[in-house]
PDB file of N, CA and C in Angstrom:
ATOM      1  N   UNK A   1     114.530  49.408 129.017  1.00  0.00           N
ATOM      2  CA  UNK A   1     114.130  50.454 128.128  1.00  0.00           C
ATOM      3  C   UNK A   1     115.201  50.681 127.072  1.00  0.00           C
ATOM      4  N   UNK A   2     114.846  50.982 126.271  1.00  0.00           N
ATOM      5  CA  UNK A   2     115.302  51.445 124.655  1.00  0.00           C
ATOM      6  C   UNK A   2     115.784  52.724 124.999  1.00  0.00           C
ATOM      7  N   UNK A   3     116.807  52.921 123.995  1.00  0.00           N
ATOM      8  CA  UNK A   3     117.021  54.274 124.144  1.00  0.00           C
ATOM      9  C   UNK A   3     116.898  54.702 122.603  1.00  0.00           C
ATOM     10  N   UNK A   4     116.768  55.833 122.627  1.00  0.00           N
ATOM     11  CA  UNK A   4     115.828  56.342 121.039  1.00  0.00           C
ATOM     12  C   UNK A   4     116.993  56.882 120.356  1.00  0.00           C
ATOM     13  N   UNK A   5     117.147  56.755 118.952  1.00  0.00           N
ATOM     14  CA  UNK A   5     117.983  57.229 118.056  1.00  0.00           C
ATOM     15  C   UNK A   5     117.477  58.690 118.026  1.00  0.00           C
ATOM     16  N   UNK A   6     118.157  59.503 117.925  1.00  0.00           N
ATOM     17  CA  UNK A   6     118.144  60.766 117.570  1.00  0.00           C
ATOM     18  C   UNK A   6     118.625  61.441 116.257  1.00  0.00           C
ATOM     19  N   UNK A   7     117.804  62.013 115.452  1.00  0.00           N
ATOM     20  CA  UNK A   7     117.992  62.224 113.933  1.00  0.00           C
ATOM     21  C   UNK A   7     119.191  63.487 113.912  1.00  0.00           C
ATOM     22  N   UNK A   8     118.769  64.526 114.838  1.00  0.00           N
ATOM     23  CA  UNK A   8     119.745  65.572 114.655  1.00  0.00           C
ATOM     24  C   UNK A   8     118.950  66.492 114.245  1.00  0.00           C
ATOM     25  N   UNK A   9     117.506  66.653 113.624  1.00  0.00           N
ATOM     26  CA  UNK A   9     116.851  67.427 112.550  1.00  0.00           C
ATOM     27  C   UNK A   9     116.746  68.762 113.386  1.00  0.00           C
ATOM     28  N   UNK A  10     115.748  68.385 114.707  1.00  0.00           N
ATOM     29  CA  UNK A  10     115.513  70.025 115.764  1.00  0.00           C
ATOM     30  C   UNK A  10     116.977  70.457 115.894  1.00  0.00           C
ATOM     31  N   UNK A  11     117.819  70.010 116.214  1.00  0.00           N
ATOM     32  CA  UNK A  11     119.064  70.549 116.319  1.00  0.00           C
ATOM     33  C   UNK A  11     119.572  71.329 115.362  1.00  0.00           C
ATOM     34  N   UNK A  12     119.207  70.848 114.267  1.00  0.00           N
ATOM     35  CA  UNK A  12     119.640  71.634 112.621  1.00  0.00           C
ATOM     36  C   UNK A  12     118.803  73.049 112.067  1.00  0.00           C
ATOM     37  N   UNK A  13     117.386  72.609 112.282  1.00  0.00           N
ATOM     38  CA  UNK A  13     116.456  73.385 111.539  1.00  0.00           C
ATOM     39  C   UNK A  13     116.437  74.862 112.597  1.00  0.00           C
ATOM     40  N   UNK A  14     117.090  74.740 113.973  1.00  0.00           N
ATOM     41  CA  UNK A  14     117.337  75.364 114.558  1.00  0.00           C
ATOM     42  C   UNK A  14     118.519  76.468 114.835  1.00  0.00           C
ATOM     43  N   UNK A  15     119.735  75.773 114.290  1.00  0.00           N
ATOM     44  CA  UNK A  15     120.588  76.282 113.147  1.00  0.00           C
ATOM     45  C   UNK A  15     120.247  77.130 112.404  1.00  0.00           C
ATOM     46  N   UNK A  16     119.678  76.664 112.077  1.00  0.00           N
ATOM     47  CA  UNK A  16     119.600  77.086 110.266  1.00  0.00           C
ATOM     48  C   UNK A  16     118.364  78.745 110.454  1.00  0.00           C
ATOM     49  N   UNK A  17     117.741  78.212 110.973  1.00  0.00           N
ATOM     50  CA  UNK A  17     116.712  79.532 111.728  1.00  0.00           C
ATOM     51  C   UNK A  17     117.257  80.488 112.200  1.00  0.00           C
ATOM     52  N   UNK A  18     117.929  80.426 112.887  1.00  0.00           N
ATOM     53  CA  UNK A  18     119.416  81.305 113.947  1.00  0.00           C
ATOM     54  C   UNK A  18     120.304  82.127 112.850  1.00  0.00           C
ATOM     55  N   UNK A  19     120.441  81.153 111.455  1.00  0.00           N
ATOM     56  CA  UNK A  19     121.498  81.381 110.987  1.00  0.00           C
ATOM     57  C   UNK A  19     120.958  82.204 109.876  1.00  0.00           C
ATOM     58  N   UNK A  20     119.947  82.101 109.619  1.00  0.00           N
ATOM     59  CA  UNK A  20     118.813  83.193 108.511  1.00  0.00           C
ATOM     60  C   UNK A  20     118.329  84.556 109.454  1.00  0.00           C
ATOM     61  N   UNK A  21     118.091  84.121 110.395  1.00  0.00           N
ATOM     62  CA  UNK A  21     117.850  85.660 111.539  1.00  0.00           C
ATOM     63  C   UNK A  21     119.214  86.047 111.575  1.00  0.00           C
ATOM     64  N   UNK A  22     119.823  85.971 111.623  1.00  0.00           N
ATOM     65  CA  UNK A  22     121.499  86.394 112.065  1.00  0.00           C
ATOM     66  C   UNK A  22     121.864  87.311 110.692  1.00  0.00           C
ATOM     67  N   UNK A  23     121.681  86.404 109.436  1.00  0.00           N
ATOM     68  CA  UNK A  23     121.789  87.053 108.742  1.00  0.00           C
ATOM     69  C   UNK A  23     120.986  88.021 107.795  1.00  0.00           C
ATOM     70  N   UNK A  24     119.643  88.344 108.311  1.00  0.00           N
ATOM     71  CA  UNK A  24     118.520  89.329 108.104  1.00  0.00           C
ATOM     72  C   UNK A  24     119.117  90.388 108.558  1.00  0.00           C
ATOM     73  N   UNK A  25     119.380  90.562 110.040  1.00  0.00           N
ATOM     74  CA  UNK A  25     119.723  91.156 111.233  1.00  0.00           C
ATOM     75  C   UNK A  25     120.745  91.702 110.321  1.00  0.00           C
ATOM     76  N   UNK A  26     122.202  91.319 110.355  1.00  0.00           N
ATOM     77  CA  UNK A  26     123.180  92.098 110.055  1.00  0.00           C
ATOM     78  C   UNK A  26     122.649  92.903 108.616  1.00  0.00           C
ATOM     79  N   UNK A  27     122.495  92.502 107.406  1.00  0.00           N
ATOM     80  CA  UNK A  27     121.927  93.085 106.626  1.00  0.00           C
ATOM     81  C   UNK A  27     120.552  94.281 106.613  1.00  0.00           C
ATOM     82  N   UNK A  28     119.809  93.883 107.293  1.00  0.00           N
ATOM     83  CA  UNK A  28     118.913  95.156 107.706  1.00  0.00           C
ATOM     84  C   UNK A  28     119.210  96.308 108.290  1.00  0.00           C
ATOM     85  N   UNK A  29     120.627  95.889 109.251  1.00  0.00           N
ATOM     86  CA  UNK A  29     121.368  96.939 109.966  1.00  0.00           C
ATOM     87  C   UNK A  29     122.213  97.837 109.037  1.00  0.00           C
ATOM     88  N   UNK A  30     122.157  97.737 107.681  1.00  0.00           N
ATOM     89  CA  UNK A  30     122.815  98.613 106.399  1.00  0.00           C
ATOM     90  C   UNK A  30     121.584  99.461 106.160  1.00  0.00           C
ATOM     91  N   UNK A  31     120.593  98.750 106.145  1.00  0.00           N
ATOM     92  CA  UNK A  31     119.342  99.712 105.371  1.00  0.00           C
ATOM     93  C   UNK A  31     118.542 100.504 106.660  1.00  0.00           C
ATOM     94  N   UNK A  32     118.826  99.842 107.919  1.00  0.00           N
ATOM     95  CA  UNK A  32     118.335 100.591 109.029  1.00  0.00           C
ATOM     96  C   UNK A  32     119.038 101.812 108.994  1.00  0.00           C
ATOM     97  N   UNK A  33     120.406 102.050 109.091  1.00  0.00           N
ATOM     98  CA  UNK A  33     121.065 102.942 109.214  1.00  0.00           C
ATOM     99  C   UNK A  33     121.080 103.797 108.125  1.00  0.00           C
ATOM    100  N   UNK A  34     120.612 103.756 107.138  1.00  0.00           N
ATOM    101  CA  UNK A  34     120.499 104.798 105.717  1.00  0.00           C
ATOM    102  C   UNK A  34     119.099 105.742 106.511  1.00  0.00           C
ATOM    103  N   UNK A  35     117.717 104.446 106.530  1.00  0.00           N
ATOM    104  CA  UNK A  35     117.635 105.546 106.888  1.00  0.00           C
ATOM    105  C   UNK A  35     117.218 106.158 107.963  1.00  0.00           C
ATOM    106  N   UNK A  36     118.270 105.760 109.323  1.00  0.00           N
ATOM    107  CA  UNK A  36     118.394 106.190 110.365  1.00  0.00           C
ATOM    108  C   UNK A  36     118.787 107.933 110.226  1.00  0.00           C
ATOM    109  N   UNK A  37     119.937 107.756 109.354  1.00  0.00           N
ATOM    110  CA  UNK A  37     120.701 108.743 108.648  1.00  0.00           C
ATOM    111  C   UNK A  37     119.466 109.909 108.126  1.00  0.00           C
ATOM    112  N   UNK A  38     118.607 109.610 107.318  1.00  0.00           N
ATOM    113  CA  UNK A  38     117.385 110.239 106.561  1.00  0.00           C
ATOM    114  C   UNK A  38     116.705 110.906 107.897  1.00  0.00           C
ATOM    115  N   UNK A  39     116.208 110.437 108.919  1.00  0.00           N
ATOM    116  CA  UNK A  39     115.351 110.935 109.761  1.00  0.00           C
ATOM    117  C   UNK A  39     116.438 111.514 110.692  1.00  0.00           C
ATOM    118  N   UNK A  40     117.405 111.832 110.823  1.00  0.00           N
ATOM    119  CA  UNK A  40     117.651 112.824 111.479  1.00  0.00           C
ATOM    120  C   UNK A  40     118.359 113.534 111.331  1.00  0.00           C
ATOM    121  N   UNK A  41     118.700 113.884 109.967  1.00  0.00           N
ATOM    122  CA  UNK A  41     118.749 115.196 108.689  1.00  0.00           C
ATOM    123  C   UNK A  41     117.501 115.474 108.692  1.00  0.00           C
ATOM    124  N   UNK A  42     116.552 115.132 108.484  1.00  0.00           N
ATOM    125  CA  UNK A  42     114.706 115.298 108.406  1.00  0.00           C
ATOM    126  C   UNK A  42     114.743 116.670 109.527  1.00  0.00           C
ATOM    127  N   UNK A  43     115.000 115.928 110.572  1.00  0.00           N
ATOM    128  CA  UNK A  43     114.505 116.223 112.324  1.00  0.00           C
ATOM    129  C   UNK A  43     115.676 117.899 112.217  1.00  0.00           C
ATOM    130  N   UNK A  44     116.831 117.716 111.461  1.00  0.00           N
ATOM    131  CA  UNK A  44     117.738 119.191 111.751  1.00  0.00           C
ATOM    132  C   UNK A  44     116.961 119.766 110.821  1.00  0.00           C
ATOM    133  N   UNK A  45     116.634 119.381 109.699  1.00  0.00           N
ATOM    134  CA  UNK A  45     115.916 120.647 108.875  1.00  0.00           C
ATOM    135  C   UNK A  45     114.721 121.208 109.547  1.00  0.00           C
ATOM    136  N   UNK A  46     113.790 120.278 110.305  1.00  0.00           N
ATOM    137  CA  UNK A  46     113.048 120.510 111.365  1.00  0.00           C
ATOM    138  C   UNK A  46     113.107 121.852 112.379  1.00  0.00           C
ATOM    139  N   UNK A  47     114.529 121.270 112.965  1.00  0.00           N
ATOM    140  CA  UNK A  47     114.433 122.459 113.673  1.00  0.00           C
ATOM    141  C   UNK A  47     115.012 123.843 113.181  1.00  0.00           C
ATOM    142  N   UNK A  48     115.842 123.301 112.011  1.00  0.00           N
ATOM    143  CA  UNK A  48     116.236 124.664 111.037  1.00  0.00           C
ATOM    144  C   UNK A  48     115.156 125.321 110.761  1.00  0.00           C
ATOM    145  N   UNK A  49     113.875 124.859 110.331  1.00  0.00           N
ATOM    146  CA  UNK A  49     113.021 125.621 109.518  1.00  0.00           C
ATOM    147  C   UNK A  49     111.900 126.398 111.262  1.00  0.00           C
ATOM    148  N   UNK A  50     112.429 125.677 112.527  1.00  0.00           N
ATOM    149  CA  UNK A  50     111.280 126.074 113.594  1.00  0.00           C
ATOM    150  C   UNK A  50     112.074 127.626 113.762  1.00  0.00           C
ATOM    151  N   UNK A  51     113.404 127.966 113.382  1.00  0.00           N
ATOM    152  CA  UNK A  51     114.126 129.181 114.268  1.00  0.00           C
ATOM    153  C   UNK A  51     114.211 129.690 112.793  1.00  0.00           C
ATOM    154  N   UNK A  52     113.696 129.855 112.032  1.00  0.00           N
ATOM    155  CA  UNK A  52     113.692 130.411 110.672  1.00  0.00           C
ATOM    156  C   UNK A  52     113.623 131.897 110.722  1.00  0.00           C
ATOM    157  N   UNK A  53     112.465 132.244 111.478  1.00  0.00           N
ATOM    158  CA  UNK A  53     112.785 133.580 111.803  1.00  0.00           C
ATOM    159  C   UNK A  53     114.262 134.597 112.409  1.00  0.00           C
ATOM    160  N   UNK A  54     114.993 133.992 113.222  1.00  0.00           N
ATOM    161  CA  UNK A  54     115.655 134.411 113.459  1.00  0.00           C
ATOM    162  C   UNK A  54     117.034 134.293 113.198  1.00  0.00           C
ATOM    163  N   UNK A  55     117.026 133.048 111.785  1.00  0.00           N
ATOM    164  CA  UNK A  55     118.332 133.328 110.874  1.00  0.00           C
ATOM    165  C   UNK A  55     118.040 133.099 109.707  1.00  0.00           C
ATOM    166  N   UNK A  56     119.117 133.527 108.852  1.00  0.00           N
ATOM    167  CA  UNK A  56     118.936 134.039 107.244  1.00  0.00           C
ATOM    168  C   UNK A  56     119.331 133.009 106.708  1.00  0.00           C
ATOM    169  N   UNK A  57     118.828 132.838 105.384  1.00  0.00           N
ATOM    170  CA  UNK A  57     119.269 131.598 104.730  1.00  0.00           C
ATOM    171  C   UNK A  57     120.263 130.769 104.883  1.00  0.00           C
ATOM    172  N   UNK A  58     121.624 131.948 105.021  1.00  0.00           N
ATOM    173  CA  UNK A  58     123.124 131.335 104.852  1.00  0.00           C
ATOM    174  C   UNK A  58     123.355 130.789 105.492  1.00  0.00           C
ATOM    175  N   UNK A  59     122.640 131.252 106.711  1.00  0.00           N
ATOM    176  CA  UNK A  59     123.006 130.193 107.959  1.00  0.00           C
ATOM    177  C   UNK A  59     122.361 128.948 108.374  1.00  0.00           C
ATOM    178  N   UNK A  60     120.969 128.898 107.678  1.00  0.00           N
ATOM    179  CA  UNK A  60     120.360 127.979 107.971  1.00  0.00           C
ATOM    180  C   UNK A  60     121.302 126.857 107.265  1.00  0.00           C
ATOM    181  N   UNK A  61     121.526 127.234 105.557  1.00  0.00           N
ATOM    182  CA  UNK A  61     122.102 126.338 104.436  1.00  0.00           C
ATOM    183  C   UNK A  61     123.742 125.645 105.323  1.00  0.00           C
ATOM    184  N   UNK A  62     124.321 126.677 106.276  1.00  0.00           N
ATOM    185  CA  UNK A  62     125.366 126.879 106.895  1.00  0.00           C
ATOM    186  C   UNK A  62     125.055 125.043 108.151  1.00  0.00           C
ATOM    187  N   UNK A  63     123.969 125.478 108.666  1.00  0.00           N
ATOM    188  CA  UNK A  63     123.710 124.526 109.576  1.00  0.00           C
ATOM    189  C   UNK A  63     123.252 122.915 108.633  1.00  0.00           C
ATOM    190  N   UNK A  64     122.670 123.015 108.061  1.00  0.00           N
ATOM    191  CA  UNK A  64     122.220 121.625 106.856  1.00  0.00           C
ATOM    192  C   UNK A  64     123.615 121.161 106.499  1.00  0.00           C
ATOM    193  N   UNK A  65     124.344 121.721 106.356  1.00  0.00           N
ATOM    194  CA  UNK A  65     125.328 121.314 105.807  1.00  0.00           C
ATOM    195  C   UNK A  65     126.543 120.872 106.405  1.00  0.00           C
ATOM    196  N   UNK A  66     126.255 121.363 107.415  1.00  0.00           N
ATOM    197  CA  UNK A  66     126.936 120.571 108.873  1.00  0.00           C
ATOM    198  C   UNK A  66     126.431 119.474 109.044  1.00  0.00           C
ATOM    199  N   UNK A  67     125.124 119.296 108.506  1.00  0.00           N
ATOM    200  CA  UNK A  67     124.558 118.023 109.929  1.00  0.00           C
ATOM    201  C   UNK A  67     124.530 116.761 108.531  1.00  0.00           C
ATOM    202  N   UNK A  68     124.472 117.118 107.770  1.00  0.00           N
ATOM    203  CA  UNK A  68     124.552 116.634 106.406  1.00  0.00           C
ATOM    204  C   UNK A  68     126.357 115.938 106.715  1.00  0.00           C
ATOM    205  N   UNK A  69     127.198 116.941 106.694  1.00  0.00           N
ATOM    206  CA  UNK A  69     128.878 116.135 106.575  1.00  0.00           C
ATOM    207  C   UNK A  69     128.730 115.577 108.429  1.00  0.00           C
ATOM    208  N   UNK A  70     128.344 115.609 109.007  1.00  0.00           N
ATOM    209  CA  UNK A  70     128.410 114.983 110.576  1.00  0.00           C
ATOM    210  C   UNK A  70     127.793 113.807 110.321  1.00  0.00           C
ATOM    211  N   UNK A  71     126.972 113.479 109.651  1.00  0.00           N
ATOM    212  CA  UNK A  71     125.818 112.792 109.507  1.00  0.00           C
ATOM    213  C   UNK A  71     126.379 111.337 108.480  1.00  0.00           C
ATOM    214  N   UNK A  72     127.574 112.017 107.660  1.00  0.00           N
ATOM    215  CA  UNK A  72     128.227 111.184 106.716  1.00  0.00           C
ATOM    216  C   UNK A  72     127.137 110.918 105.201  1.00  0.00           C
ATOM    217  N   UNK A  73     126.405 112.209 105.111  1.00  0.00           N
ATOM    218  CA  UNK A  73     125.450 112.041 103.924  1.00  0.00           C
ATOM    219  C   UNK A  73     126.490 111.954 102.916  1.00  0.00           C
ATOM    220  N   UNK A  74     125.573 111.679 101.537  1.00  0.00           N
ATOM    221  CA  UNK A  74     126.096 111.776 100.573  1.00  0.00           C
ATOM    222  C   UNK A  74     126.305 113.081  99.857  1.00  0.00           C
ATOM    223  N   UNK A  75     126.742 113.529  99.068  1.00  0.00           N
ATOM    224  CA  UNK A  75     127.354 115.070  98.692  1.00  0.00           C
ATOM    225  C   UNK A  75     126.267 115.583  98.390  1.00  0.00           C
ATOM    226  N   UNK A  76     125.148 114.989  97.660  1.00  0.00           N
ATOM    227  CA  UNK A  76     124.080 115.673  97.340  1.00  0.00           C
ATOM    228  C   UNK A  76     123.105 115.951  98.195  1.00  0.00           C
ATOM    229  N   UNK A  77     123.397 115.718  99.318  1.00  0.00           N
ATOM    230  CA  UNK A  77     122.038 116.091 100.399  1.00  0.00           C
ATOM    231  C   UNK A  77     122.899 117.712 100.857  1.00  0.00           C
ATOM    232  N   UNK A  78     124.025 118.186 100.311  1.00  0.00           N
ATOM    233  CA  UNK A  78     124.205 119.423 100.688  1.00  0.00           C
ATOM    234  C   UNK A  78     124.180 120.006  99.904  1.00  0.00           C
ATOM    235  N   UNK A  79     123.708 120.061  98.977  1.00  0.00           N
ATOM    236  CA  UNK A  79     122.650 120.591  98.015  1.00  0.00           C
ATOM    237  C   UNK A  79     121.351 121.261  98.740  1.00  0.00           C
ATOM    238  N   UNK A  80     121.099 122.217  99.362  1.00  0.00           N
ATOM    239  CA  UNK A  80     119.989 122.445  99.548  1.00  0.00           C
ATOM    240  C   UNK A  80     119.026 123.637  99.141  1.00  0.00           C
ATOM    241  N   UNK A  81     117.873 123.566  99.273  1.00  0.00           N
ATOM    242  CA  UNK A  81     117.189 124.282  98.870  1.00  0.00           C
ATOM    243  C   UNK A  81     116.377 125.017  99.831  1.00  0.00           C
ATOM    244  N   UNK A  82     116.415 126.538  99.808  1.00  0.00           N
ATOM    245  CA  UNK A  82     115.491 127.488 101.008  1.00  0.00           C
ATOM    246  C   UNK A  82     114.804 128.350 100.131  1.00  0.00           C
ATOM    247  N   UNK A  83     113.461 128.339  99.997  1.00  0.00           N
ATOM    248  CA  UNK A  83     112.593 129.006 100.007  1.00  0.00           C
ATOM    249  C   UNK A  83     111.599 129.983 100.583  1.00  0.00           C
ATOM    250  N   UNK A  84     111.497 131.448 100.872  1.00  0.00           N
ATOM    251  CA  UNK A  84     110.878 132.216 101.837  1.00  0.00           C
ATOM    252  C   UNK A  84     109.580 133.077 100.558  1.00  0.00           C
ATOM    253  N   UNK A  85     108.655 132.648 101.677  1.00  0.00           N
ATOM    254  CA  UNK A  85     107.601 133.374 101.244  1.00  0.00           C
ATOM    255  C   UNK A  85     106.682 134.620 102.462  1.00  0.00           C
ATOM    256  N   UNK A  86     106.299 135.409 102.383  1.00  0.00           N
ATOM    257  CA  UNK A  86     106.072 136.466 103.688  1.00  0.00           C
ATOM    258  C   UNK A  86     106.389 135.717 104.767  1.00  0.00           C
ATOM    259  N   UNK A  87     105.583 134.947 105.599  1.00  0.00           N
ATOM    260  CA  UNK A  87     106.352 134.318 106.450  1.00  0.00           C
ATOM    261  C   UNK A  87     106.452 133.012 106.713  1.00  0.00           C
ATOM    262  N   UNK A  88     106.737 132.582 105.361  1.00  0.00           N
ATOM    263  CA  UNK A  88     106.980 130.407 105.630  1.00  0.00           C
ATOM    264  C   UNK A  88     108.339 130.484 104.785  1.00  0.00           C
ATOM    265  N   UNK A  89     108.842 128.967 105.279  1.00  0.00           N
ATOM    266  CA  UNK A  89     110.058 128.559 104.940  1.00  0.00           C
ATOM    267  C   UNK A  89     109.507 127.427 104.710  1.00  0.00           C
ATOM    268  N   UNK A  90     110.238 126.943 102.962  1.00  0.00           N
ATOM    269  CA  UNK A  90     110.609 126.011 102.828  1.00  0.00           C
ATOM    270  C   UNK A  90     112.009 125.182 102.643  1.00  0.00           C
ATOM    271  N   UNK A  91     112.197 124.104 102.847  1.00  0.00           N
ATOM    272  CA  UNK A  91     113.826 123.616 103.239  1.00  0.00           C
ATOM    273  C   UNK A  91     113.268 122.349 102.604  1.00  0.00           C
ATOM    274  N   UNK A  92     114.196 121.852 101.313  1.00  0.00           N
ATOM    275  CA  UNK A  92     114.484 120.701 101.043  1.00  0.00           C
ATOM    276  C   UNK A  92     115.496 120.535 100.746  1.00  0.00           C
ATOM    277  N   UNK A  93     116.047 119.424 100.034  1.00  0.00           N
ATOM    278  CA  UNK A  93     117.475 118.539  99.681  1.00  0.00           C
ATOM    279  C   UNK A  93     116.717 117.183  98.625  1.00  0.00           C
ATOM    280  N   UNK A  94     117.755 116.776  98.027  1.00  0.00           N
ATOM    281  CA  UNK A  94     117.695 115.661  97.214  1.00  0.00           C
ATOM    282  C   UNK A  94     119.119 114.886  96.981  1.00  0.00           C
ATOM    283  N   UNK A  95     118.948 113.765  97.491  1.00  0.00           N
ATOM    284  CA  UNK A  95     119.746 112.831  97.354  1.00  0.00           C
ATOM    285  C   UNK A  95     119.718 111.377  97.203  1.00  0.00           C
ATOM    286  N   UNK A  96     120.932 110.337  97.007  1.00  0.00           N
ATOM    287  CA  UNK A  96     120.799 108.852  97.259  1.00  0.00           C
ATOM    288  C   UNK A  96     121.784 108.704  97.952  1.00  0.00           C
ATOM    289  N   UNK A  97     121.148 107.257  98.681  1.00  0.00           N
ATOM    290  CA  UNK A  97     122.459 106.658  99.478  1.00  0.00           C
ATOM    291  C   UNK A  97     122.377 105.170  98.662  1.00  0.00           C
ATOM    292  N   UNK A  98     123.540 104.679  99.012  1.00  0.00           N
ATOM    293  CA  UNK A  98     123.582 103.484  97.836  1.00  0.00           C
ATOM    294  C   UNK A  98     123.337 102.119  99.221  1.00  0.00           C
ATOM    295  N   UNK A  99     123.064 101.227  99.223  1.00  0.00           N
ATOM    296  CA  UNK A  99     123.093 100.365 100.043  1.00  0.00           C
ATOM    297  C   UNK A  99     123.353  98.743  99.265  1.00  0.00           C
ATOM    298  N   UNK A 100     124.420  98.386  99.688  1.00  0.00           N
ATOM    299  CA  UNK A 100     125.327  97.035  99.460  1.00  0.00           C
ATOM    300  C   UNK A 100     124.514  96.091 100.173  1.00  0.00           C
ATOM    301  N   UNK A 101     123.760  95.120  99.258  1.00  0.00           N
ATOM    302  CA  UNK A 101     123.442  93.896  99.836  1.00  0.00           C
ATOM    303  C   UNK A 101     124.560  92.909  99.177  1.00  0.00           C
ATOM    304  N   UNK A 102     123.874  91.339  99.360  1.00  0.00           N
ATOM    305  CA  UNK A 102     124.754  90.628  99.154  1.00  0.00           C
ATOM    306  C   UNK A 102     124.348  90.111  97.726  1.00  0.00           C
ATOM    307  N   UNK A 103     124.928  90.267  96.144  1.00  0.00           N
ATOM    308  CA  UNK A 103     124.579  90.038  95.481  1.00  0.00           C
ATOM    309  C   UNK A 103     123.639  91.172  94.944  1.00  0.00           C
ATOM    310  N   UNK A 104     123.459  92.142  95.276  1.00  0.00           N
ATOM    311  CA  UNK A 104     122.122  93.056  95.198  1.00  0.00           C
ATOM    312  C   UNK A 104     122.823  94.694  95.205  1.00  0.00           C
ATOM    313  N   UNK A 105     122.819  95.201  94.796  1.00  0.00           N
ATOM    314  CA  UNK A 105     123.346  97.344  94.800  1.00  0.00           C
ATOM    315  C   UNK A 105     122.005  97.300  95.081  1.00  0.00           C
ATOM    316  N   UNK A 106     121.524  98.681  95.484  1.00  0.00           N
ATOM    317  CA  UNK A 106     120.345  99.299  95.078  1.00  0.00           C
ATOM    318  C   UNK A 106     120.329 100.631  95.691  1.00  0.00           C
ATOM    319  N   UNK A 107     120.363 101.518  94.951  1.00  0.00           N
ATOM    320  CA  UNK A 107     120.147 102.899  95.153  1.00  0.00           C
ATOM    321  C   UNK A 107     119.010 103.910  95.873  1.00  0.00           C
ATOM    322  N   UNK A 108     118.488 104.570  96.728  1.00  0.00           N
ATOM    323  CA  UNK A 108     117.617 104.945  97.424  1.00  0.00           C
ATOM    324  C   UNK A 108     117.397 106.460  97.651  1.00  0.00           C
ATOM    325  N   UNK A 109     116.401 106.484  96.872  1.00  0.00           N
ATOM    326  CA  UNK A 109     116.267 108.347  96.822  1.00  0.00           C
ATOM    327  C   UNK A 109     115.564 108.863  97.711  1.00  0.00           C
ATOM    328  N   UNK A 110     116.247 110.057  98.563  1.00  0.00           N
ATOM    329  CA  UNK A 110     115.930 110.763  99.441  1.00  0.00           C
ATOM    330  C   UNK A 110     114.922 112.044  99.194  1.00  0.00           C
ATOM    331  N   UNK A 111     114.027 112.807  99.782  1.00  0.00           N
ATOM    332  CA  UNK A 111     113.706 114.131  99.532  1.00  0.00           C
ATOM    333  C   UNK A 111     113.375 114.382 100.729  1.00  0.00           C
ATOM    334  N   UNK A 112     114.017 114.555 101.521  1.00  0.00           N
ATOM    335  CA  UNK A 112     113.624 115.536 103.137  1.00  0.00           C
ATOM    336  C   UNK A 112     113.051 117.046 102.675  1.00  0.00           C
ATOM    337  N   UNK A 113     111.794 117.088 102.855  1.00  0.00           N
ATOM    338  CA  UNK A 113     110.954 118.309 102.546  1.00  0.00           C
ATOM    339  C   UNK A 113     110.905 118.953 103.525  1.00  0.00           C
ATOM    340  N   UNK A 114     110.789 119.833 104.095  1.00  0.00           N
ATOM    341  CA  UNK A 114     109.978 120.816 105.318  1.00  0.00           C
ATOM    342  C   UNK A 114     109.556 122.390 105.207  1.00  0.00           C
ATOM    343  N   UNK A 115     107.956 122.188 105.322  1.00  0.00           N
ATOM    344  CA  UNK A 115     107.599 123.624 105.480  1.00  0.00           C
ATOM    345  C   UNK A 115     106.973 124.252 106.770  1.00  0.00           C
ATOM    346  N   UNK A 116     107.508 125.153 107.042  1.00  0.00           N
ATOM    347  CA  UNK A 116     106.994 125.758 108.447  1.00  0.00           C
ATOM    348  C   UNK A 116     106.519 127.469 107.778  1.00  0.00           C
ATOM    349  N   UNK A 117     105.592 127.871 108.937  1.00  0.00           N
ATOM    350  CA  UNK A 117     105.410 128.992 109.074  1.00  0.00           C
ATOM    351  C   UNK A 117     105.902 129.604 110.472  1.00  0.00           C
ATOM    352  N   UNK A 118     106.425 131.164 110.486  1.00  0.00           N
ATOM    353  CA  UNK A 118     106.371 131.555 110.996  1.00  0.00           C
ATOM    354  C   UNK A 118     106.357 133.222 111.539  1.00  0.00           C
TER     355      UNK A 118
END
């Protein structure tokens, strides 16, 4: 019996597959985390706006703005905005986070809205 030359190609294209997932992966993990970041500033204004009744603006703006610098937002998401009407709250913010690809900036605008009644 013969023994068969082997090109190398499955070995390569397999590589090379590995090596394009590998590098999706690390790069998506920049834009995952922006806006990982977004949804749970979202989720505190959330529960800022569920206990609305039982604190006053300053403190709510007091708490956003904590979870905003914990959170490592950008300066403008502590910017916020509280609105009271008889008994609803509204809570937004406006901001960007910038996200570094390779060859690529691109800027990404935020608006975490929330209105509750209570």
């Amino acid at each position: 019996m013969r023994a068969r030359a082997r090109a190398g190609r499955s070995s390569l294209g397999c590589l090379f597959t590995l090596l394009i997932l590998a590098a999706i992966c690390y790069f998506g993990v920049n834009v995952g985390e922006v806006y990982l970041r977004y949804y749970r500033f979202h989720d505190s204004m959330e529960q800022n706006a569920n206990f609305a009744a039982h604190f006053d603006d300053d403190a709510i703006r007091k708490n956003l703005k904590l979870a905003a610098d914990t959170l490592n937002l950008p300066v403008g998401a502590q910017s916020i905005q509280i609105r009271r009407l008889d008994h609803q709250i509204t809570i937004s913010a406006d901001y960007y986070e910038r996200v570094e690809l390779p060859l690529y900036v691109r800027e990404i605008h935020f608006q975490p809205h929330v209105e509750r009644s209570f």
